[in-house]
C-alpha atoms as a PDB file:
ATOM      1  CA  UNK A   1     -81.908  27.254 -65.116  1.00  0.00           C
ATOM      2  CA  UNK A   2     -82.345  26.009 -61.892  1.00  0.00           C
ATOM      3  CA  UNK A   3     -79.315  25.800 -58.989  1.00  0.00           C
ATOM      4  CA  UNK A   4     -79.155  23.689 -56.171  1.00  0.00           C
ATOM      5  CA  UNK A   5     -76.924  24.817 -52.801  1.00  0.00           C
ATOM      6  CA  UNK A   6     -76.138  21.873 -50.929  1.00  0.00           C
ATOM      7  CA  UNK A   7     -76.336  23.306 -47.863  1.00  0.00           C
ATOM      8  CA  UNK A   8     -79.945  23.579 -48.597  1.00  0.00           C
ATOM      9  CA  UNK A   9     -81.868  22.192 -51.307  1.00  0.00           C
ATOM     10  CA  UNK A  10     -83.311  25.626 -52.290  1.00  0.00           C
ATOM     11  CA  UNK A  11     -85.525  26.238 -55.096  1.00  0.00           C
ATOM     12  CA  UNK A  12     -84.412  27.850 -58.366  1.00  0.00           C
ATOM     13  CA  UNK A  13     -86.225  31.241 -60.043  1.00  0.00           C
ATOM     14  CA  UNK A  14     -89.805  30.689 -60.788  1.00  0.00           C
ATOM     15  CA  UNK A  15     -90.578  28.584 -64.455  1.00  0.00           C
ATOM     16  CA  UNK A  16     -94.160  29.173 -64.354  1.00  0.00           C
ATOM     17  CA  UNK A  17     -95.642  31.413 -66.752  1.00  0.00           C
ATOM     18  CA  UNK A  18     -93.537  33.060 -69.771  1.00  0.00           C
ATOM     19  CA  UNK A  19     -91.064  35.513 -68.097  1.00  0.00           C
ATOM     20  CA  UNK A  20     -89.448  36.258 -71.924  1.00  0.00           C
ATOM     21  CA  UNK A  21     -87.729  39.431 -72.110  1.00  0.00           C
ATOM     22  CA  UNK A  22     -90.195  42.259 -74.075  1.00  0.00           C
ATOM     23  CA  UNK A  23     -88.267  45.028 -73.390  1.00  0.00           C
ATOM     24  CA  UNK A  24     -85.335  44.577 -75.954  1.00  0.00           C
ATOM     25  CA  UNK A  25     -84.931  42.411 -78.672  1.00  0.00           C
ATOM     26  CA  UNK A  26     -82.790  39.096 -78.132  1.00  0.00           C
ATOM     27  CA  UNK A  27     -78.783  39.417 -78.930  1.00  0.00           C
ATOM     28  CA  UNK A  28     -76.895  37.234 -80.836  1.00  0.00           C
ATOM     29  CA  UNK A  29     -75.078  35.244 -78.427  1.00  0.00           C
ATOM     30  CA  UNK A  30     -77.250  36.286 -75.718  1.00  0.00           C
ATOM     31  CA  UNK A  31     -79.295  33.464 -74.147  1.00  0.00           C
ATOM     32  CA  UNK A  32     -82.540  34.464 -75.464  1.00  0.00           C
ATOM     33  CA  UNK A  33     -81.105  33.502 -78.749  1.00  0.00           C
ATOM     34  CA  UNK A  34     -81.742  30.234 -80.301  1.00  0.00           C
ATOM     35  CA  UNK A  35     -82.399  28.886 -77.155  1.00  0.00           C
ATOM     36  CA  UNK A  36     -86.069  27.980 -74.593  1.00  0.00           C
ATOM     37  CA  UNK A  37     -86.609  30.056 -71.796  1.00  0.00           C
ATOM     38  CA  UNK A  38     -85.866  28.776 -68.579  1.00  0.00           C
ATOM     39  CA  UNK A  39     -88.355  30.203 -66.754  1.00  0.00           C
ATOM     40  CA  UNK A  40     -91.419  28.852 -69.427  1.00  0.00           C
ATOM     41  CA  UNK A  41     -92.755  25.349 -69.263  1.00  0.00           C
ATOM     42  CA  UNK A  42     -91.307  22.269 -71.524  1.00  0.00           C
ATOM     43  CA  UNK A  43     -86.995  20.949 -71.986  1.00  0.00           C
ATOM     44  CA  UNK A  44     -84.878  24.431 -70.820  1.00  0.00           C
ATOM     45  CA  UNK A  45     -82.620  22.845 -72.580  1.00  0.00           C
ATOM     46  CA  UNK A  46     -84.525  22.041 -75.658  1.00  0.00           C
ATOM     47  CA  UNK A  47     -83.702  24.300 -78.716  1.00  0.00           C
ATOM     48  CA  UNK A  48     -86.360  26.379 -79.952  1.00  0.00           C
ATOM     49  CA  UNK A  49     -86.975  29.492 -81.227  1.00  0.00           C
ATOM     50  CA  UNK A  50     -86.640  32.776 -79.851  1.00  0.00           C
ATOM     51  CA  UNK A  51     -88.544  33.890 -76.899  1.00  0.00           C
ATOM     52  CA  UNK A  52     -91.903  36.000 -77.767  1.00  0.00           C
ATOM     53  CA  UNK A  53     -93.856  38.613 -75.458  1.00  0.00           C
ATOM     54  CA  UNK A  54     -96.563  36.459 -73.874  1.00  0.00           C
ATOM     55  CA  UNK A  55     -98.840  39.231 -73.467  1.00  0.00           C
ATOM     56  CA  UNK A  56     -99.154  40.221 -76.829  1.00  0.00           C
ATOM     57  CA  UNK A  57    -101.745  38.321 -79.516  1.00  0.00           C
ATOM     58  CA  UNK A  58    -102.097  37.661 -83.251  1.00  0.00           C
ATOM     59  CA  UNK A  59     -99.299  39.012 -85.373  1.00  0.00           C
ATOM     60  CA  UNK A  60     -97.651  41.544 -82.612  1.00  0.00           C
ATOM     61  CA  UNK A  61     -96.198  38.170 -81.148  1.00  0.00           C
ATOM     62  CA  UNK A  62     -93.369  38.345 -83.729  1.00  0.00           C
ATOM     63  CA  UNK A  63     -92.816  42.019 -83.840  1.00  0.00           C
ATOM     64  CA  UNK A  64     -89.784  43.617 -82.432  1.00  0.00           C
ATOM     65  CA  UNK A  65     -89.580  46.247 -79.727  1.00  0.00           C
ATOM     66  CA  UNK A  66     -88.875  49.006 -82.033  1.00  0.00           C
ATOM     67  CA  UNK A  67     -92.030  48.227 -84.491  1.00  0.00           C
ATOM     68  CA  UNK A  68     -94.644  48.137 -81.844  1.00  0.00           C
ATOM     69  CA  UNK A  69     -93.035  51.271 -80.522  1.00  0.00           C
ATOM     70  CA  UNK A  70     -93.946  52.758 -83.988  1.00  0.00           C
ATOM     71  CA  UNK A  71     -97.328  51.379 -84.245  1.00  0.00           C
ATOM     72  CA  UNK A  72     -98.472  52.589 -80.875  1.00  0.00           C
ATOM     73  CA  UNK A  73     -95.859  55.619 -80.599  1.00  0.00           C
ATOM     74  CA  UNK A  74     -94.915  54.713 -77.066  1.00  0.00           C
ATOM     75  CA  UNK A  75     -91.213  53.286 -75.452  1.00  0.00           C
ATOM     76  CA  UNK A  76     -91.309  49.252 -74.734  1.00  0.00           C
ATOM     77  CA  UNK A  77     -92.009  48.734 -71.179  1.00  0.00           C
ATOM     78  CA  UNK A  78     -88.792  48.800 -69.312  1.00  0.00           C
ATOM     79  CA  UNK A  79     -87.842  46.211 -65.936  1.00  0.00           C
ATOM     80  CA  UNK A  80     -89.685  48.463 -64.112  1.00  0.00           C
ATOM     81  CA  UNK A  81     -92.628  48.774 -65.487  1.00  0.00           C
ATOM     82  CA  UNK A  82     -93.202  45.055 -65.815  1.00  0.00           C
ATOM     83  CA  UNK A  83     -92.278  44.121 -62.765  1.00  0.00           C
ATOM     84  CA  UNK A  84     -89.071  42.204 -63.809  1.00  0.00           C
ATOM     85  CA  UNK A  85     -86.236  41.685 -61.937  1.00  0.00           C
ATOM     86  CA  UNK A  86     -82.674  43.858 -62.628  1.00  0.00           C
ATOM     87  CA  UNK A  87     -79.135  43.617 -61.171  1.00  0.00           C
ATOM     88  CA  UNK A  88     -79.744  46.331 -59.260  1.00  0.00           C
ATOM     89  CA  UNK A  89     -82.507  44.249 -57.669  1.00  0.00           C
ATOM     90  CA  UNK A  90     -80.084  41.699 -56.881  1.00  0.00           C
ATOM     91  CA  UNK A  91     -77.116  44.028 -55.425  1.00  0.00           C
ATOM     92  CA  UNK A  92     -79.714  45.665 -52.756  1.00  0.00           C
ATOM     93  CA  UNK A  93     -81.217  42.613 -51.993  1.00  0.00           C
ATOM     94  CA  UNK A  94     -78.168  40.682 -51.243  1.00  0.00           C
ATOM     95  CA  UNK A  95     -76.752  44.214 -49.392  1.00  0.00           C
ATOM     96  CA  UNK A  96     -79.563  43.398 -47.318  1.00  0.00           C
ATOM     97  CA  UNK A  97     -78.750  40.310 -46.358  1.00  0.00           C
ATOM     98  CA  UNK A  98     -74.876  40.137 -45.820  1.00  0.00           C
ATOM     99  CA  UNK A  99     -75.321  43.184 -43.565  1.00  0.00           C
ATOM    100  CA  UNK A 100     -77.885  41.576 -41.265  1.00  0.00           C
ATOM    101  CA  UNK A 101     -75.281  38.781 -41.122  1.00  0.00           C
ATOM    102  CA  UNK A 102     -72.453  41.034 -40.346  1.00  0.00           C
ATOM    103  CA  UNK A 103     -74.553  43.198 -38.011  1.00  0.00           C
ATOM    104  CA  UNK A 104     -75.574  40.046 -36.182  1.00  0.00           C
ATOM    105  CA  UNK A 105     -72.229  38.649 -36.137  1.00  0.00           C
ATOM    106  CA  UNK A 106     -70.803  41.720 -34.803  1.00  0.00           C
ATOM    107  CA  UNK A 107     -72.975  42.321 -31.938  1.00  0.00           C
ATOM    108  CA  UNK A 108     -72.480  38.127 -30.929  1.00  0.00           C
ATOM    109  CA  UNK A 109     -68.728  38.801 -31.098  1.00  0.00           C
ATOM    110  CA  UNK A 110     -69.296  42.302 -28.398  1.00  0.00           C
ATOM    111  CA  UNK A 111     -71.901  40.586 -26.292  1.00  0.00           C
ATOM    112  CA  UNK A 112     -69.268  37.284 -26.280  1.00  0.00           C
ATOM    113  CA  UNK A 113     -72.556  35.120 -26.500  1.00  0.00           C
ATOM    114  CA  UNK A 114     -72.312  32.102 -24.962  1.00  0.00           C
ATOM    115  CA  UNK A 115     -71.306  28.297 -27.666  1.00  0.00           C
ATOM    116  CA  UNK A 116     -74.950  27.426 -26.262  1.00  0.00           C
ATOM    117  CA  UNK A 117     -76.714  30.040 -28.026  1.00  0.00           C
ATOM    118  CA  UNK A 118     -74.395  30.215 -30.929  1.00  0.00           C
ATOM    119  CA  UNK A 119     -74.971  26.702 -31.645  1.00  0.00           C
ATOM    120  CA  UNK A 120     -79.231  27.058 -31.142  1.00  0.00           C
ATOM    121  CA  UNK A 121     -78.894  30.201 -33.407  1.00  0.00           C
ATOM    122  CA  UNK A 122     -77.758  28.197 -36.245  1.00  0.00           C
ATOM    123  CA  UNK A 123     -80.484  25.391 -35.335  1.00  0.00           C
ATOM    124  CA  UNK A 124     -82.862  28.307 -36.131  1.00  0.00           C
ATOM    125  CA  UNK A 125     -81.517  29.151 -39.184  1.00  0.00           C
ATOM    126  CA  UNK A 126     -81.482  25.688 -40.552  1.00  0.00           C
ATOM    127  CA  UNK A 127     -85.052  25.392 -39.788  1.00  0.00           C
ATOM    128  CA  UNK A 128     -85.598  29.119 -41.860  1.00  0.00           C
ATOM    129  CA  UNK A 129     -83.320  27.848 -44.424  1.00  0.00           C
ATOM    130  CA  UNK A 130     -84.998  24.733 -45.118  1.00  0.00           C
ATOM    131  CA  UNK A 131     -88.574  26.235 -45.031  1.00  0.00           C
ATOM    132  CA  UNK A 132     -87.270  28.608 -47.594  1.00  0.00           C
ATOM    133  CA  UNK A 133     -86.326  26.039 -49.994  1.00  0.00           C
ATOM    134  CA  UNK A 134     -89.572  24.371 -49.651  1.00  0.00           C
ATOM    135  CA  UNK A 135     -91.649  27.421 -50.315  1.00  0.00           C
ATOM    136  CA  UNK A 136     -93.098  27.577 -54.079  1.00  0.00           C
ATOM    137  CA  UNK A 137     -92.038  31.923 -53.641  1.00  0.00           C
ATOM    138  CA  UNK A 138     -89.428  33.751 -52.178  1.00  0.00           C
ATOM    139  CA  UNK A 139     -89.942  35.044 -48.120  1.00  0.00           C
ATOM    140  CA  UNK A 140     -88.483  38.414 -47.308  1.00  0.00           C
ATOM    141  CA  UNK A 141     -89.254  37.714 -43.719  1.00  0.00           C
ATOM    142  CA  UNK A 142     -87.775  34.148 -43.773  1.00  0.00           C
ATOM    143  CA  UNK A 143     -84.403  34.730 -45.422  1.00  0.00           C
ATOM    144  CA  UNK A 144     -84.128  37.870 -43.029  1.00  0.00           C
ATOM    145  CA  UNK A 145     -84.485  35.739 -40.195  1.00  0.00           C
ATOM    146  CA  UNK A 146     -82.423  33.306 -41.707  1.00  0.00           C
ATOM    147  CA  UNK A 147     -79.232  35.593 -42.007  1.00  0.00           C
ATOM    148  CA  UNK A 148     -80.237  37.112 -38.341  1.00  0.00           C
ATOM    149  CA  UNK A 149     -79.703  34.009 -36.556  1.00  0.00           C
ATOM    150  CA  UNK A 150     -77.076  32.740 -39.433  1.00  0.00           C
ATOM    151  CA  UNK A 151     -75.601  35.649 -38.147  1.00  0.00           C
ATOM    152  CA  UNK A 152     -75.062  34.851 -34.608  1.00  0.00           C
ATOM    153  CA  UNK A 153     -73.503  31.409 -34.728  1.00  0.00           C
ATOM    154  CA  UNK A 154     -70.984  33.163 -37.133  1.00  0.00           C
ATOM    155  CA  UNK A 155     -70.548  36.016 -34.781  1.00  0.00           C
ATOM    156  CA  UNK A 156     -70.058  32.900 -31.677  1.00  0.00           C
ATOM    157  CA  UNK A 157     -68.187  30.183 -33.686  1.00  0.00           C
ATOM    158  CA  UNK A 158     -65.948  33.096 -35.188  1.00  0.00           C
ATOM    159  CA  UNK A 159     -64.703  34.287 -31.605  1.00  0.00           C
ATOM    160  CA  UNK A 160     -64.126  30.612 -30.216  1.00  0.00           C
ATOM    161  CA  UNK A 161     -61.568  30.071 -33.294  1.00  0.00           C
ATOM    162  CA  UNK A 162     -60.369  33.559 -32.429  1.00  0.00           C
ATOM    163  CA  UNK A 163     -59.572  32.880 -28.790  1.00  0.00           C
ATOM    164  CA  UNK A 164     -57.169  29.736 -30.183  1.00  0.00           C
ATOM    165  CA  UNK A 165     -56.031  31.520 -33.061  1.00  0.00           C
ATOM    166  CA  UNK A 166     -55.774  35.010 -32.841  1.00  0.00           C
ATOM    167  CA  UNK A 167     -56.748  36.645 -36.232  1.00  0.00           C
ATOM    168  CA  UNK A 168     -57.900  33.654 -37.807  1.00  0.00           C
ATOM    169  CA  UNK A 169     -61.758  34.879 -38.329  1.00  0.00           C
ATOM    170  CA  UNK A 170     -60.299  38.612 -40.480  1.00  0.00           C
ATOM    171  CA  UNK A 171     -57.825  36.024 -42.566  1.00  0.00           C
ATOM    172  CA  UNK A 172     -61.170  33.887 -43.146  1.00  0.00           C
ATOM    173  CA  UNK A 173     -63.030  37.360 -44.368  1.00  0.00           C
ATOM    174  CA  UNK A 174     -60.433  37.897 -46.586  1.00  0.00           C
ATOM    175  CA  UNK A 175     -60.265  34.666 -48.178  1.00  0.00           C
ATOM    176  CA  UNK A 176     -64.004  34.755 -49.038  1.00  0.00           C
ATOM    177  CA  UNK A 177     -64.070  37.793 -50.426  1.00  0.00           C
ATOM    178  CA  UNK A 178     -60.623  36.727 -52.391  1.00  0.00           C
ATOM    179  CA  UNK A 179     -62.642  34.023 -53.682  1.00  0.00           C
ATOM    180  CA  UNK A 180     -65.942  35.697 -54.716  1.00  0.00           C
ATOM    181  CA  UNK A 181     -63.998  38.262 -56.773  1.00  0.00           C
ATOM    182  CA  UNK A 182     -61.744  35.254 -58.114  1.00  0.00           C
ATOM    183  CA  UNK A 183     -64.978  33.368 -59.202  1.00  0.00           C
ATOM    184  CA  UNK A 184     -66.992  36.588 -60.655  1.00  0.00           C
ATOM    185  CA  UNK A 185     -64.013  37.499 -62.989  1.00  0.00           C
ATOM    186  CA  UNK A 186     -63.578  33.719 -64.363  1.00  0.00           C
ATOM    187  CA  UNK A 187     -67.246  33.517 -64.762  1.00  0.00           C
ATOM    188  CA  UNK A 188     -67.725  36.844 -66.354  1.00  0.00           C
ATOM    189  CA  UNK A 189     -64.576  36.466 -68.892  1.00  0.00           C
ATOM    190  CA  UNK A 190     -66.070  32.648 -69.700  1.00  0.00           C
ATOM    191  CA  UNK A 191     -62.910  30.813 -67.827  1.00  0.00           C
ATOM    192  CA  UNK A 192     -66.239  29.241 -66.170  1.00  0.00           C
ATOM    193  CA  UNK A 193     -68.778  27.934 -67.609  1.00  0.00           C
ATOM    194  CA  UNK A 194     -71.759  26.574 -66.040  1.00  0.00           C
ATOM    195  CA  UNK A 195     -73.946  24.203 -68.242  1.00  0.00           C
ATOM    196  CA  UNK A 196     -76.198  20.995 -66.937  1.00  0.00           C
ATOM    197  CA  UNK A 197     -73.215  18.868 -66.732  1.00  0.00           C
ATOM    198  CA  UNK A 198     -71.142  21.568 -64.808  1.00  0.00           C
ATOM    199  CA  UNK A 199     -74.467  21.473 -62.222  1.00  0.00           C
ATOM    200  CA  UNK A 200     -74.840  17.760 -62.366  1.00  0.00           C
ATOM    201  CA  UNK A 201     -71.087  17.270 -61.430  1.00  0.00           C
ATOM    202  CA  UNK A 202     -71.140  20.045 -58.431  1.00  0.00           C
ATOM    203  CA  UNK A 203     -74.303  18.240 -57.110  1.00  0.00           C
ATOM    204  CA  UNK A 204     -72.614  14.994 -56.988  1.00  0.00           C
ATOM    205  CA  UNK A 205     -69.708  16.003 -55.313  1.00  0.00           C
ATOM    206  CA  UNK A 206     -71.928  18.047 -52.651  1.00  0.00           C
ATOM    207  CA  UNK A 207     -73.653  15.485 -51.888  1.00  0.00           C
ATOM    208  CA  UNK A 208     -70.626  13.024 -51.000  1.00  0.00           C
ATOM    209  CA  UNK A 209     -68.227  15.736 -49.488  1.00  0.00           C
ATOM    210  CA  UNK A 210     -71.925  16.275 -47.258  1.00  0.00           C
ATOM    211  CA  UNK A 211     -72.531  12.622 -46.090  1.00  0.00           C
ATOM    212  CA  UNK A 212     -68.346  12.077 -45.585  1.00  0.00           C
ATOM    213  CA  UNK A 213     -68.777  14.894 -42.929  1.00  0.00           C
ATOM    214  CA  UNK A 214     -71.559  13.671 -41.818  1.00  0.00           C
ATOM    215  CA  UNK A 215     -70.302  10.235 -41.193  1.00  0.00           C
ATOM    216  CA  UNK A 216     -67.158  12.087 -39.708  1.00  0.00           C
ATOM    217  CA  UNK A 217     -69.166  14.058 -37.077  1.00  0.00           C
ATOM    218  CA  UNK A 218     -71.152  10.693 -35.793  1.00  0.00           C
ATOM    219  CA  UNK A 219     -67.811   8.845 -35.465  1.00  0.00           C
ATOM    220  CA  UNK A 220     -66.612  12.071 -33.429  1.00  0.00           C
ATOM    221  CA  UNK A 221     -69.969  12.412 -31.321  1.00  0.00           C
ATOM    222  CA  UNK A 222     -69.579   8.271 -29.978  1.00  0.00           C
ATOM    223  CA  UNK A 223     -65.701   8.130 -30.242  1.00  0.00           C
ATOM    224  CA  UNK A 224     -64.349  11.624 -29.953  1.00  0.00           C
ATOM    225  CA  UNK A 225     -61.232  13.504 -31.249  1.00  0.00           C
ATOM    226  CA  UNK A 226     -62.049  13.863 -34.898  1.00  0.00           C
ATOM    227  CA  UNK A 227     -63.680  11.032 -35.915  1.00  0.00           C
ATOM    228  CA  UNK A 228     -62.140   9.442 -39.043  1.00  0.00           C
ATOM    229  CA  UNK A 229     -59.776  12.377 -39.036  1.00  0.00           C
ATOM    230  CA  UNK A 230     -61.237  14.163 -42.411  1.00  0.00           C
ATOM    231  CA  UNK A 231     -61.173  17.801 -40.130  1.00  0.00           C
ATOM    232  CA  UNK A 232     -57.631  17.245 -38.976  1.00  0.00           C
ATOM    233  CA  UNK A 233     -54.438  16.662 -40.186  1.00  0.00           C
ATOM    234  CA  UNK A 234     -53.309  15.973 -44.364  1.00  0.00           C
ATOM    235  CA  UNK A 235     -56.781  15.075 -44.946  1.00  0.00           C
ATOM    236  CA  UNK A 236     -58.381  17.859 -43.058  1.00  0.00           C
ATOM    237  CA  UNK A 237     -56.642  19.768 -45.437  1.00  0.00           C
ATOM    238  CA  UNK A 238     -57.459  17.540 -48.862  1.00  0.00           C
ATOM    239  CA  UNK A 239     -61.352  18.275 -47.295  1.00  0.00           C
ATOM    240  CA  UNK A 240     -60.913  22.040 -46.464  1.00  0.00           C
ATOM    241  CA  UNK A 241     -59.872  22.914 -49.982  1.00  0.00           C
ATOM    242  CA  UNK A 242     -62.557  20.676 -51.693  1.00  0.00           C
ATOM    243  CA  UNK A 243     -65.027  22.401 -49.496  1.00  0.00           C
ATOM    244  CA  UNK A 244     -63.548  25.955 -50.840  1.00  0.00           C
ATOM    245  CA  UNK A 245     -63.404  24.615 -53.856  1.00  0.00           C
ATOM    246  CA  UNK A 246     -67.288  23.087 -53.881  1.00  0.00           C
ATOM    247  CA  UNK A 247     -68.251  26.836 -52.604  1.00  0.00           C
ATOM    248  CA  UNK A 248     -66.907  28.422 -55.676  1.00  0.00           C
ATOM    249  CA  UNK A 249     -68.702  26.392 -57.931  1.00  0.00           C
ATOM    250  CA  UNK A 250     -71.857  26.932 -55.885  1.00  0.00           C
ATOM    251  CA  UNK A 251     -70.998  31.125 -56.741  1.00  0.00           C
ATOM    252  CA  UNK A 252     -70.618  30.646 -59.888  1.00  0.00           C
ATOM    253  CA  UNK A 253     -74.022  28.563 -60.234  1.00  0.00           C
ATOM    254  CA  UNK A 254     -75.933  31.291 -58.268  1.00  0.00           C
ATOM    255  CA  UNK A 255     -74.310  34.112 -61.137  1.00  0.00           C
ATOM    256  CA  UNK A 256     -75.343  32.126 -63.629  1.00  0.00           C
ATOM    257  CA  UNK A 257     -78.932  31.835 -61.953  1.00  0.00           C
ATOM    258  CA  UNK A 258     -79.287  35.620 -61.624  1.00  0.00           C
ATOM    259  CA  UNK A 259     -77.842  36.370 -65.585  1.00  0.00           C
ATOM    260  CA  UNK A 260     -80.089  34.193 -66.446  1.00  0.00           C
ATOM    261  CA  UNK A 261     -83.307  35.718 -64.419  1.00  0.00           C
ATOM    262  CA  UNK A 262     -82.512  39.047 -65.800  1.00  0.00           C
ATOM    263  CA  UNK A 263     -82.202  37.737 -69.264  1.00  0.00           C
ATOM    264  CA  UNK A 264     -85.448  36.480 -69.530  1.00  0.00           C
ATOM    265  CA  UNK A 265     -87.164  38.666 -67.153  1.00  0.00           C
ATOM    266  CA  UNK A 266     -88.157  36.754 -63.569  1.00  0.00           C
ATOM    267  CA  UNK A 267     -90.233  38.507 -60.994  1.00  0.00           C
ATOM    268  CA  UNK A 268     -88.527  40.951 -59.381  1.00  0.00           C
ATOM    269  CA  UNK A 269     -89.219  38.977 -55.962  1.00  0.00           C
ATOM    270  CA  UNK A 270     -87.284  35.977 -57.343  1.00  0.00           C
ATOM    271  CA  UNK A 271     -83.925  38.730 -56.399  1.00  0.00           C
ATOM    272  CA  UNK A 272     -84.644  37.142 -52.348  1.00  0.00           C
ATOM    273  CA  UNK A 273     -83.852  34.178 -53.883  1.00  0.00           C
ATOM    274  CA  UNK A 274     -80.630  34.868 -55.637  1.00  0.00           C
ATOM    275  CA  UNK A 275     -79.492  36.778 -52.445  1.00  0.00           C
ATOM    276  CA  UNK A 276     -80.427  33.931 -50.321  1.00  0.00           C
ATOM    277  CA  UNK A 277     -77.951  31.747 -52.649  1.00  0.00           C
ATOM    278  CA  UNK A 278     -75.234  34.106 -52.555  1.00  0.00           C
ATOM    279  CA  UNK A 279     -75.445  34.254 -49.063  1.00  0.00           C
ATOM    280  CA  UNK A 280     -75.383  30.513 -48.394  1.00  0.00           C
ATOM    281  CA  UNK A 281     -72.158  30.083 -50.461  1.00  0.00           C
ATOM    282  CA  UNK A 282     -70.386  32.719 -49.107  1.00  0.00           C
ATOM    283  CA  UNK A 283     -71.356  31.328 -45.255  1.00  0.00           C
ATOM    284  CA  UNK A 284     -70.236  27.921 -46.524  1.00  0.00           C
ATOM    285  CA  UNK A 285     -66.750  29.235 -48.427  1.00  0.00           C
ATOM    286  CA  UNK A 286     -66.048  31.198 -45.112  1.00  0.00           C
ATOM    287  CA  UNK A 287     -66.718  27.993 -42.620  1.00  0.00           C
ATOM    288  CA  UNK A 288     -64.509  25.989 -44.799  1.00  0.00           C
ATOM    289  CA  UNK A 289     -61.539  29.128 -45.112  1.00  0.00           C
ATOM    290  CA  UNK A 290     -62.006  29.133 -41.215  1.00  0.00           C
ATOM    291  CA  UNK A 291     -61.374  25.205 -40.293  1.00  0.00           C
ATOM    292  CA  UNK A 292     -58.905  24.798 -43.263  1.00  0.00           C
ATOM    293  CA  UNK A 293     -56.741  28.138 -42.022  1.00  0.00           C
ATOM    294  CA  UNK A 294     -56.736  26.221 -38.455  1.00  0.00           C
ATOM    295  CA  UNK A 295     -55.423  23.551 -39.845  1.00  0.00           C
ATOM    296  CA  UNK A 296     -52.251  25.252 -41.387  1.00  0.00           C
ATOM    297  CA  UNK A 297     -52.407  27.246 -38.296  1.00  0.00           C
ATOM    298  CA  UNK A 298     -51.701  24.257 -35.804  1.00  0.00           C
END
C-alpha cells in the first residue's frame, strides 16, 4: 500500500518484484491472507490468493514453511537472511533520524542562529525532501541531510516563538509526542483503520488545507498582517487543529505502510523510507501544535 505525505509527495515501499513473506506461513486475519501483495505487480487491492515464495519452482511454490523444512532438514530463512525488512529496522532507522533533528535543533537553539539561516536551512531541506520523493530507492545520505538542515529551522523557528512565548516550543514537544502515542494505540487496537478510501479522503483534504495556506501566505507577503486571517484569530484556530488533525492521519498512514512492509517482506532499505515518513508527520504535527498553542497563547 502506498502513502502519500503532503508535505512531500514521497514514494511508497517498493512494488517491484514479489516481496511475499517465505519465512512463516500467512495468518488468518493477517494481510497475507486472502488478499494481493502490495508490493507485487497487478490491483493491491484485487483479491487473490495467498502470497507464494517467488524463489521457489514447480510444486515447492505451494508448500508451507514447515514441509520444505522437512524435505531439506533446514529452518526457513528468517528477515535476516533474506534481506527483508523488520520493526526493528524501522525503530533504528527512524532513531536515526529524529536524533539528527533534535541534535540539530539543539545546537541552532545554543548557537541562537540567526531567522536568515533558519529560514535557508529549511529551503535545503525542501530541496532533499523533494529529491527523495522522486528517487525510484530510498537515500541514506539524502534523508540524513534532510533531517540535518530540517533540523535547524526547527532549532531557529522554535526559539523565535520562544522569545514571545516563553515555553511554548517544550508544550509543542509534548503535544506531538501526546499525539503519536494517541494515534499508535487507536491504530493498533483497530479504532483506526486505514483502507483506500481512508487515504483518498486524507489526500484530499491535504491538498486543500495546503493551497488555503498557500493562498494565505501570498495575501500576507503583498498585503501583510495575516493575510485572509486563517493563522490568526477563531479561524487560526479551526486551521491549527485541522492541521493536527491532518498529521495524525498522515501517522497512522505511515504505520500502516510499515505493517504492511514487514508483512510481506520489503527490502530492508525501504525502513529509510518509513523513517523519512514518520519524520515528516511528526515535523508537520509539531509546526501546527506550535502556531495553534500561540494562538490560545495570545
Amino acid at each position: 500500500m502506498r502513502s502519500s505525505n503532503p508535505v512531500f509527495s514521497r514514494r511508497g515501499f517498493s512494488r517491484s518484484g514479489g516481496y511475499a513473506g517465505f519465512g512463516a506461513a500467512p495468518q488468518a486475519g493477517s494481510p497475507a491472507a486472502g488478499q494481493a501483495n502490495p508490493y507485487a505487480g497487478g490491483n493491491p487491492y484485487a483479491q487473490t490468493q495467498a502470497p507464494t515464495n517467488p524463489y521457489a519452482t514447480g510444486d515447492q511454490q505451494n508448500l508451507t514453511p514447515e514441509q520444505l523444512q522437512q524435505m531439506y532438514g533446514t529452518p526457513p530463512a528468517g528477515p535476516l537472511q533474506t534481506g527483508r525488512m523488520t520493526m526493528d529496522d524501522v525503530v533504528m532507522r527512524t532513531g536515526m533520524t529524529l536524533g539528527t533533528v533534535i541534535v540539530a535543533a539543539a545546537v541552532a537553539w545554543i548557537a541562537q542562529l540567526p531567522v536568515g539561516v533558519g529560514f535557508g536551512a529549511a529551503l535545503v531541506a525542501l530541496v532533499l525532501g523533494l529529491v527523495q520523493s522522486f528517487k525510484r530507492t530510498a537515500s541514506p545520505a539524502l534523508i540524513m541531510g534532510y533531517a540535518l538542515f530540517e533540523g535547524l529551522f526547527l532549532g531557529v523557528i522554535s526559539q523565535v516563538y520562544n522569545d514571545r512565548w516563553s515555553g511554548i516550543p517544550m508544550q509543542a514537544v509534548l503535544g506531538t509526542m501526546a499525539v503519536f502515542v494517541g494515534v499508535l494505540v487507536a491504530y493498533k487496537t483497530r479504532l483506526i483503520r486505514v483502507n483506500a478510501r481512508f487515504q483518498r479522503f486524507v489526500l484530499a483534504a491535504a491538498i486543500g488545507f495546503i493551497l488555503l495556506m498557500a493562498v494565505n501566505l501570498l495575501f500576507a507577503a503583498i498585503g501583510g498582517g495575516d493575510g485572509l486571517g486563517f493563522r490568526s484569530g477563531g479561524l487560526g484556530i479551526v486551521f491549527g487543529l485541522v492541521g493536527v488533525v491532518l498529521g495524525a492521519a498522515f501517522l497512522a498512514m505511515d504505520f500502516k505502510q510499515i505493517e504492511d512492509g514487514v508483512q510481506y517482506g520489503a527490502p530492508r532499505e525501504e525502513s529509510w523510507l518509513a523513517a523519512f515518513g514518520l519524520t515528516l508527520s511528526l515535523v508537520w504535527i509539531y509546526l501546527e501544535l506550535l502556531r495553534l498553542i500561540s494562538i490560545f497563547r495570545d
